[in-house]
Protein backbone atom coordinates (compact mmCIF):
# COMPACT_ATOMS: atom_id res chain seq x y z
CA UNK A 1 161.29 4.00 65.01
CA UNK A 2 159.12 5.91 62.15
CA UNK A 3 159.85 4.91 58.54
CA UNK A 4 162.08 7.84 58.02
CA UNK A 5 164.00 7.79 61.19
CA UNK A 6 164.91 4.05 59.93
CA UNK A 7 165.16 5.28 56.50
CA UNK A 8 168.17 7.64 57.39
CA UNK A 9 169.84 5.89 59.97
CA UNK A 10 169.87 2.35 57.41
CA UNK A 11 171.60 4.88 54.88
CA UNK A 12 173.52 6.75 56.30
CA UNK A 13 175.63 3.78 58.65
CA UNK A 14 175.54 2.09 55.52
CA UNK A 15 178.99 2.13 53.44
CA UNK A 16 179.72 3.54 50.16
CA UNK A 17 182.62 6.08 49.13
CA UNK A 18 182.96 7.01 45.37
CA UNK A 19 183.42 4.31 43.36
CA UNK A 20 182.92 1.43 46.03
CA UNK A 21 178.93 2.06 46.37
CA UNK A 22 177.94 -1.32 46.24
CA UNK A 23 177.03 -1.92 49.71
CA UNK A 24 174.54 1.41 49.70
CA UNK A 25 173.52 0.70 46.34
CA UNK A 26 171.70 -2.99 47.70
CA UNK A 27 169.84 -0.64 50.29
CA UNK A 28 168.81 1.84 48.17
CA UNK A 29 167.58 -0.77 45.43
CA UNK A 30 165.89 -2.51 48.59
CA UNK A 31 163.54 0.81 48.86
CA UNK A 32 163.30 1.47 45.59
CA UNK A 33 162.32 -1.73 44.00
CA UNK A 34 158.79 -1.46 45.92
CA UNK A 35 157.60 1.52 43.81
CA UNK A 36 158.80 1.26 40.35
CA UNK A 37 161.02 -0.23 38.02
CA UNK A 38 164.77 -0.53 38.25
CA UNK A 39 167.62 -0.23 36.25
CA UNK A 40 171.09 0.66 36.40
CA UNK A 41 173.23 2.40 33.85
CA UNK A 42 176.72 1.15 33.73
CA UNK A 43 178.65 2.99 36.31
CA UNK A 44 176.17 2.00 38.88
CA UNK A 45 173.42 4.46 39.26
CA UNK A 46 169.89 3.28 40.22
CA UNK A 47 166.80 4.51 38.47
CA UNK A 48 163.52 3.44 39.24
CA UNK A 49 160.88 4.51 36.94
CA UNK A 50 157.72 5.36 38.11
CA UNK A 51 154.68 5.63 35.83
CA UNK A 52 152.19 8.38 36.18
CA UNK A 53 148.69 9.29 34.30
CA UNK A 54 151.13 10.59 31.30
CA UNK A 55 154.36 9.35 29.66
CA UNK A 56 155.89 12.82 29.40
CA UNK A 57 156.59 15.32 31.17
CA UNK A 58 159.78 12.96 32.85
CA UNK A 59 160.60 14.35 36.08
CA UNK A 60 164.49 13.44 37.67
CA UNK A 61 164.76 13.20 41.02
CA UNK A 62 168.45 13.06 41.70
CA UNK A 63 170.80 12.70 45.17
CA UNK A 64 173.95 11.17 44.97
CA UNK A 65 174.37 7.95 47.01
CA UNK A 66 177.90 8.00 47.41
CA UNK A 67 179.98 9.53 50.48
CA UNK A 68 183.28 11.23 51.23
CA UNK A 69 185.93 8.62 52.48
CA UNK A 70 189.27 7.69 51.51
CA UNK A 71 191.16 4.74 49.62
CA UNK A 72 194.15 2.96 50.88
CA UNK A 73 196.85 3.66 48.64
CA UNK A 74 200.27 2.16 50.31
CA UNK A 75 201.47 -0.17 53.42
CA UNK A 76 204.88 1.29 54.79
CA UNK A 77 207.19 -1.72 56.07
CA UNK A 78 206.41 -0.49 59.70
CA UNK A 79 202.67 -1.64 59.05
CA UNK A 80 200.58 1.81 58.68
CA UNK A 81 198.71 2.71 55.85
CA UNK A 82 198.73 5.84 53.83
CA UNK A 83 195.49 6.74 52.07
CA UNK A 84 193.87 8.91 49.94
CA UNK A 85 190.48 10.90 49.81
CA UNK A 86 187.96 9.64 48.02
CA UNK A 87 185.68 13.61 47.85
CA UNK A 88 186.60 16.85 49.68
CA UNK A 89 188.07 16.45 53.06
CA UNK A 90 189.39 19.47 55.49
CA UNK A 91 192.53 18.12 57.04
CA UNK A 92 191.87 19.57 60.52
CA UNK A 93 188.68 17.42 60.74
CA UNK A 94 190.97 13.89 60.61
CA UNK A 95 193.54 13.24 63.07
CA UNK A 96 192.20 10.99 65.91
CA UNK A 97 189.30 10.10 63.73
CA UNK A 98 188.46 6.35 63.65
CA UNK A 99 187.73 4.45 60.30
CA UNK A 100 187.12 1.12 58.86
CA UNK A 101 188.97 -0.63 55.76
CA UNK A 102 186.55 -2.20 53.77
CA UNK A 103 188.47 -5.71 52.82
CA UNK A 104 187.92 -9.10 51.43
CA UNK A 105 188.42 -10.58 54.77
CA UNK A 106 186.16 -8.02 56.60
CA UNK A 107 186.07 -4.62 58.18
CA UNK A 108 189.34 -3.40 59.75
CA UNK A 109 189.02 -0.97 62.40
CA UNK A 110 191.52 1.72 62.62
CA UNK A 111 192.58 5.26 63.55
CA UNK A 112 194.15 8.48 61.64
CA UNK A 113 197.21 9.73 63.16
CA UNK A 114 200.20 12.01 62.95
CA UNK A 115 203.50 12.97 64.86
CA UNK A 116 202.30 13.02 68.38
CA UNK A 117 202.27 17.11 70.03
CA UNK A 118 204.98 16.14 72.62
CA UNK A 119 207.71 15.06 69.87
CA UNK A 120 207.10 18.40 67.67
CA UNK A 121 208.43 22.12 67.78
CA UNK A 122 206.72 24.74 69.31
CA UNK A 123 206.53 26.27 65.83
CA UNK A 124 205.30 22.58 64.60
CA UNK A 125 202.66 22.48 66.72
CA UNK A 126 201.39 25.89 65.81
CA UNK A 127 200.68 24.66 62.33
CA UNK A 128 198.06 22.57 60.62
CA UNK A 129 198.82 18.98 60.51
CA UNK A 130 198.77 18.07 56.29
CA UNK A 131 196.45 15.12 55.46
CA UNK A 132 199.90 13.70 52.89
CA UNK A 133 201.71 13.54 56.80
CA UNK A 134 199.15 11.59 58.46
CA UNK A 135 198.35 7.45 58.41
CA UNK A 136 196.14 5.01 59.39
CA UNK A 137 197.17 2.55 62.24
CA UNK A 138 195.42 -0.60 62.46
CA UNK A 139 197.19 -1.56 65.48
CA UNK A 140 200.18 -3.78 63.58
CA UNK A 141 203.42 -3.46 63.73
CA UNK A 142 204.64 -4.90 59.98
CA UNK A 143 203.07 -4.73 56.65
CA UNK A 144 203.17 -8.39 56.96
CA UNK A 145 200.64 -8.29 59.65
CA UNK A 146 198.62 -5.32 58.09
CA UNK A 147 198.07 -7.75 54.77
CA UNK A 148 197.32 -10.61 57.09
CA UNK A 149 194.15 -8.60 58.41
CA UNK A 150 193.01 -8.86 54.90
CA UNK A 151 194.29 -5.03 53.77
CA UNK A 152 195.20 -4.01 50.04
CA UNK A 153 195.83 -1.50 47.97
CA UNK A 154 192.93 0.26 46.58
CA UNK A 155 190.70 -0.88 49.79
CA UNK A 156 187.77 1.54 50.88
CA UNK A 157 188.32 3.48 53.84
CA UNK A 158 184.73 4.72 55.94
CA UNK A 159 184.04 6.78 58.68
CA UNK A 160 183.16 5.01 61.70
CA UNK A 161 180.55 6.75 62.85
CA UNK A 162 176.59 5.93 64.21
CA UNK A 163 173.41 7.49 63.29
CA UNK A 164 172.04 9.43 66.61
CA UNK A 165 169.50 11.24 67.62
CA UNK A 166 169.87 13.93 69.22
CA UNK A 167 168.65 15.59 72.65
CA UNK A 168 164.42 16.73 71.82
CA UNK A 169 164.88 14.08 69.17
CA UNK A 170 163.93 16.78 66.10
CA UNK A 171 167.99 16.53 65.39
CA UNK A 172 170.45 13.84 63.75
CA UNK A 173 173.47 13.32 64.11
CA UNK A 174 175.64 10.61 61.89
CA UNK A 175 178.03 10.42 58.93
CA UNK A 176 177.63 10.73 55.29
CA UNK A 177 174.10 13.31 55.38
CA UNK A 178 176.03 14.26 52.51
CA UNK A 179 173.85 13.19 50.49
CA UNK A 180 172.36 10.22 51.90
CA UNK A 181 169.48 12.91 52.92
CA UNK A 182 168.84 13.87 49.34
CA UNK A 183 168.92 9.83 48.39
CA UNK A 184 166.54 9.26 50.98
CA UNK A 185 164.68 12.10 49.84
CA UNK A 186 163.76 10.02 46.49
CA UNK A 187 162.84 7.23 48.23
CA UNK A 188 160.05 9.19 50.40
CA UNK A 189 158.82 11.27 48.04
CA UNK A 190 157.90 7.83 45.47
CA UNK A 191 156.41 6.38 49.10
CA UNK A 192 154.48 9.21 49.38
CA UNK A 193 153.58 9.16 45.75
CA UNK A 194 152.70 5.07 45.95
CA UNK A 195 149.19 4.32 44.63
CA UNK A 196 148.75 7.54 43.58
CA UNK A 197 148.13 9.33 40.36
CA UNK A 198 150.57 12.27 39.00
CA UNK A 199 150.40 13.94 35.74
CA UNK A 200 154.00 12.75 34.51
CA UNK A 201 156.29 9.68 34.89
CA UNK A 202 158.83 9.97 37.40
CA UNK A 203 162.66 8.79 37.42
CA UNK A 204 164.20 8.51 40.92
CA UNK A 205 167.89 8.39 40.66
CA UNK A 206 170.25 7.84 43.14
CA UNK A 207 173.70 8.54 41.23
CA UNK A 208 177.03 7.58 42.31
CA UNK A 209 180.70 9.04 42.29
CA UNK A 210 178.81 12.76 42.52
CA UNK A 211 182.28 13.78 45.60
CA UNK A 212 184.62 12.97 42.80
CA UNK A 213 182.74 14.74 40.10
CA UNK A 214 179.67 14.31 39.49
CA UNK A 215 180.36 11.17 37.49
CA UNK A 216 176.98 9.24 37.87
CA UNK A 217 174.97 12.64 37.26
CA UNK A 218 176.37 12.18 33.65
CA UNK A 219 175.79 8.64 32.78
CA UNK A 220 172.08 8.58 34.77
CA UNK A 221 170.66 11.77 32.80
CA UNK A 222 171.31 10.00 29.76
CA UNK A 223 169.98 7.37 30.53
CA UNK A 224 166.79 9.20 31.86
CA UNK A 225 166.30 12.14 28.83
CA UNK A 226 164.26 14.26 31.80
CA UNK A 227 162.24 17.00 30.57
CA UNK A 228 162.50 18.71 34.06
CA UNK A 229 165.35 17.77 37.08
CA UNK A 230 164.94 18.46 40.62
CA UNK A 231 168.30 17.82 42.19
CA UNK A 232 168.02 16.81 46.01
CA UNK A 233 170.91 17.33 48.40
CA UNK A 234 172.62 18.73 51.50
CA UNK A 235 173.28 22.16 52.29
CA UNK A 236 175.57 24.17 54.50
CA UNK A 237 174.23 25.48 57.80
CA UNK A 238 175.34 28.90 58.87
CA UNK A 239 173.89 29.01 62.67
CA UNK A 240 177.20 27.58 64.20
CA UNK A 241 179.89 29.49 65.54
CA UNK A 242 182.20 31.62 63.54
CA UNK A 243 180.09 31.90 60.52
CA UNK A 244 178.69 35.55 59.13
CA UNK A 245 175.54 36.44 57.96
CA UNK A 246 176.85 37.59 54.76
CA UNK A 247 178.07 34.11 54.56
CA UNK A 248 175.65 31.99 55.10
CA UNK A 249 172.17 32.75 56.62
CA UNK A 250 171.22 29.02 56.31
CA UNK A 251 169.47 27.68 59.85
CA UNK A 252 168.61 24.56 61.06
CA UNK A 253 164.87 24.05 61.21
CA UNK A 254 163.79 27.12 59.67
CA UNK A 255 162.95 25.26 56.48
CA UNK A 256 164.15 23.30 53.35
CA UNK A 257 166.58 25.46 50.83
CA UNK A 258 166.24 26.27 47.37
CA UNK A 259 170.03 26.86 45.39
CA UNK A 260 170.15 30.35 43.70
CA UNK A 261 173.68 29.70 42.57
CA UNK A 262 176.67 27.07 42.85
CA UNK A 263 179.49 27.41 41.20
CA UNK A 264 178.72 25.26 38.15
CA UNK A 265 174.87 26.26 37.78
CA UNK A 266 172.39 28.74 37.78
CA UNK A 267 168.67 27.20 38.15
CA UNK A 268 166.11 27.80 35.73
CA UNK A 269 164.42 30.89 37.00
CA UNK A 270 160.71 29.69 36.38
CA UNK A 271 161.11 26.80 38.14
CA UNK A 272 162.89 28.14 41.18
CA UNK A 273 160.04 30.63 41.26
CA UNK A 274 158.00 27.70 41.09
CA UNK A 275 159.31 25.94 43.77
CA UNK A 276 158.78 29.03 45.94
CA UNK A 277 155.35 29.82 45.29
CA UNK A 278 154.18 25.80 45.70
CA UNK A 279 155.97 26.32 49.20
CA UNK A 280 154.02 29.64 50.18
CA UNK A 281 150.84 27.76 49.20
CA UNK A 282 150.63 24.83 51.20
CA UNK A 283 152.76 26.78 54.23
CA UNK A 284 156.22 25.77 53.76
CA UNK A 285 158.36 27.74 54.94
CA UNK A 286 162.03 28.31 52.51
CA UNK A 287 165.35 29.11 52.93
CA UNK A 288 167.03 31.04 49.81
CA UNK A 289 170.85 29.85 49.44
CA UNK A 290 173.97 30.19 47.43
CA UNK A 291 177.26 28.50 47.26
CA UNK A 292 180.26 30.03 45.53
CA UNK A 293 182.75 26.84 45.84
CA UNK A 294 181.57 23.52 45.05
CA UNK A 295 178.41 22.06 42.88
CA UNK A 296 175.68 19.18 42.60
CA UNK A 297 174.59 16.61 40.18
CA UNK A 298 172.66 19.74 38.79
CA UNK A 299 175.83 20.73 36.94
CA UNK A 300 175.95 17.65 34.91
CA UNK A 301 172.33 17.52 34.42
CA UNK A 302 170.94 20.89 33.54
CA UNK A 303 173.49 20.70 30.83
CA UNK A 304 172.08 17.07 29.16
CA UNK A 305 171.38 17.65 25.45
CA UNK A 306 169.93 21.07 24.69
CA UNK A 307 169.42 22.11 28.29
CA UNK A 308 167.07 20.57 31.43
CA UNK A 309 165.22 22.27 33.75
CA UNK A 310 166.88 22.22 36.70
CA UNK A 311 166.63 23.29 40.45
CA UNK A 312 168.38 22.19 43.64
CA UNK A 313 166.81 21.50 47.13
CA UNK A 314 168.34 20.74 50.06
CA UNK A 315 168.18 19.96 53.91
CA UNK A 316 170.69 21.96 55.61
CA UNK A 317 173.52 20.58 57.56
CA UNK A 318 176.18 21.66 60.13
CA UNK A 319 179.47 19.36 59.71
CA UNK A 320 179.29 18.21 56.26
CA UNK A 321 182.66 16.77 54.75
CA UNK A 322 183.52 15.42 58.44
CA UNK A 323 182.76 12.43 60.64
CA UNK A 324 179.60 13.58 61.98
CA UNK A 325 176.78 16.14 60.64
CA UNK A 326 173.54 17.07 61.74
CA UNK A 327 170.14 17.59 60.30
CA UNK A 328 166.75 18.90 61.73
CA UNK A 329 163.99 15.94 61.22
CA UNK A 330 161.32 19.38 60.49
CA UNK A 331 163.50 20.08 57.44
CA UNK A 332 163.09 16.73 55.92
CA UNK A 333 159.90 16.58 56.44
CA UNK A 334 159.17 20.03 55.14
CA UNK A 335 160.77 19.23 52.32
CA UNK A 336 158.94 15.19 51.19
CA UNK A 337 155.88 17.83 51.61
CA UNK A 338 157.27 20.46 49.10
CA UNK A 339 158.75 18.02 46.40
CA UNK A 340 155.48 15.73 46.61
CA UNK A 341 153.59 18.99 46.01
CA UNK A 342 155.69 20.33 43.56
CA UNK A 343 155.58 16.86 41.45
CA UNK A 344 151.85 16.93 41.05
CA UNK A 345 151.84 20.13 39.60
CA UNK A 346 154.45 19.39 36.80
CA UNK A 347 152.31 18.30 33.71
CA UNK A 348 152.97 18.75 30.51
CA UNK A 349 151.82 22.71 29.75
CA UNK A 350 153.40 23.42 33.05
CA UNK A 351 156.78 21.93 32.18
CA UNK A 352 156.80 23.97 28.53
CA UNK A 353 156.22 27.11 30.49
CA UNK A 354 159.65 26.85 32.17
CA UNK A 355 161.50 27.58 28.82
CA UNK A 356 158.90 29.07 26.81
């Protein structure tokens, strides 16, 4: 495998829910200690800050490292386990879905299920089944036996689910794209950027706790004090069944995206313009996107004392918030060659201009 197809599959089967990133957090620091120097702030963000032919501008590279799972949160006397989600989750994407506890003792494998179709109503089994009715069943048949396997309260609960690829091999498949794509983002662009001069110092961040609020966005930009953000992340893919134009026009393979609007930020308008003309010039081609429900690090950051620069780009994805999504490897790629661009253009006059 290439660096990058090893790159995504190492973090993306690696664990790490909101709050419990520790496991990711030792592979991203892994990567990251080879081009710059680490620290952490005190939440458990990574920053590694790499040195360019100027101390200012500072450039943020941000994607969140953390992932949507769950957390157990009781053991009925029968010996399943009730959770709860840890991030956004669709209830219709769980049932049958298998998982892994994160314990002391180990992992413990285990599935999501429900009231089995054959014991409900005709009208039941018309309706959605609600995440607060469904449990985890490790196979016991006592809490007695579920704590024996090493389960507690306040465990991490995973996906279990294997990085892929896909038929023609340009496509991924595997859990947790969301955002492991925009963390491995910062590690490719500073690989790409190894041994090499730029007219700035750059601060890769990979934040945490970003699905239950964008948590480690607000410690890490503190810590940082950018002059300029670039926010790296995921984006919703439209070309799937179902979805309108109107919508979403977002496609697989027809480019990286640039956010026009989430619902907790607007980007600075120089920069996204920018970001759009580096693209045209070196033959990128762009995807122009906007999200009315939900929001990035971005929100925290562009916000940090009297205002930073901010834009968001992502590689699009079918499936996020589920078990399995699915990326186009042209995307990515399309993308380390924008943002490496893009970074050597940001000196210090350039940066002023964007709030001039």
């Amino acid at each position: 495998m290439d660096f990058t197809l090893n790159l995504l599959k190492e973090l993306t089967e690696t664990p790490g829910v909101p709050g419990y990133e520790s496991p990711i957090r030792s592979a991203v620091r892994k990567y990251l200690e080879k081009y710059g120097e680490l620290s952490q702030d005190k939440i458990g963000s990574v920053i590694c800050r790499v040195p360019g032919s100027s101390e200012q501008p500072r450039i943020m590279l941000a994607g969140h490292m953390d992932e949507v799972g769950f957390m157990v949160k009781q053991i009925t006397p029968e010996g399943f386990i009730r959770f709860v989600p840890l991030g956004g989750w669709f209830d219709q994407v769980l049932l049958g879905q298998r998982v892994v506890i994160q314990t002391k003792k180990g992992d413990v494998v285990g599935v999501i299920g429900a009231r089995p179709p054959h014991l409900l109503s005709a009208e039941e089994r018309e309706k959605v089944v609600k995440r607060k009715d469904m449990y985890i069943d490790i196979g016991a048949s006592s809490k007695e036996e579920v704590e024996n396997a090493g389960v507690k309260l306040g465990d991490p609960i995973i996906p279990r689910a294997d990085f892929v690829e896909l038929a023609g091999g340009s496509t991924y498949l595997s859990k947790a794209f969301d955002d492991r794509v925009g963390t491995a983002l910062v590690i490719s662009i500073l690989q790409e950027l190894q041994n090499k001069q730029h007219p700035n110092t750059i601060f890769g961040v990979a934040t945490v706790m970003e699905e239950v609020g964008i948590r480690g966005a607000t410690t890490s930009v503190r810590a940082v004090v950018p002059d300029v953000a670039i926010v790296l992340e995921s984006d919703i893919a439209g070309d799937v069944p179902g979805i309108k134009p109107e919508e979403s026009s977002i496609k697989l393979g027809q480019g990286p995206t640039v956010l026009l609007y989430d619902a907790r930020m607007i980007p600075n308008l120089r920069f996204r313009d920018l970001v759009l003309e580096t693209a045209e010039e070196i033959g990128v081609p762009m995807q122009l996107s906007a999200i009315e429900a939900g929001a990035t690090d971005g929100a925290a950051i562009h916000l940090h004392g009297t205002g930073v620069p901010t834009v968001v780009i992502c590689v699009a994805a079918r499936h996020i918030h589920s078990h399995s999504s699915i990326i186009h490897r042209q995307d990515y790629d399309n993308a380390v060659k924008l943002l490496v661009a893009l970074v050597n253009k940001l000196d210090s006059s350039t940066v002023a201009s964007l709030t001039e």
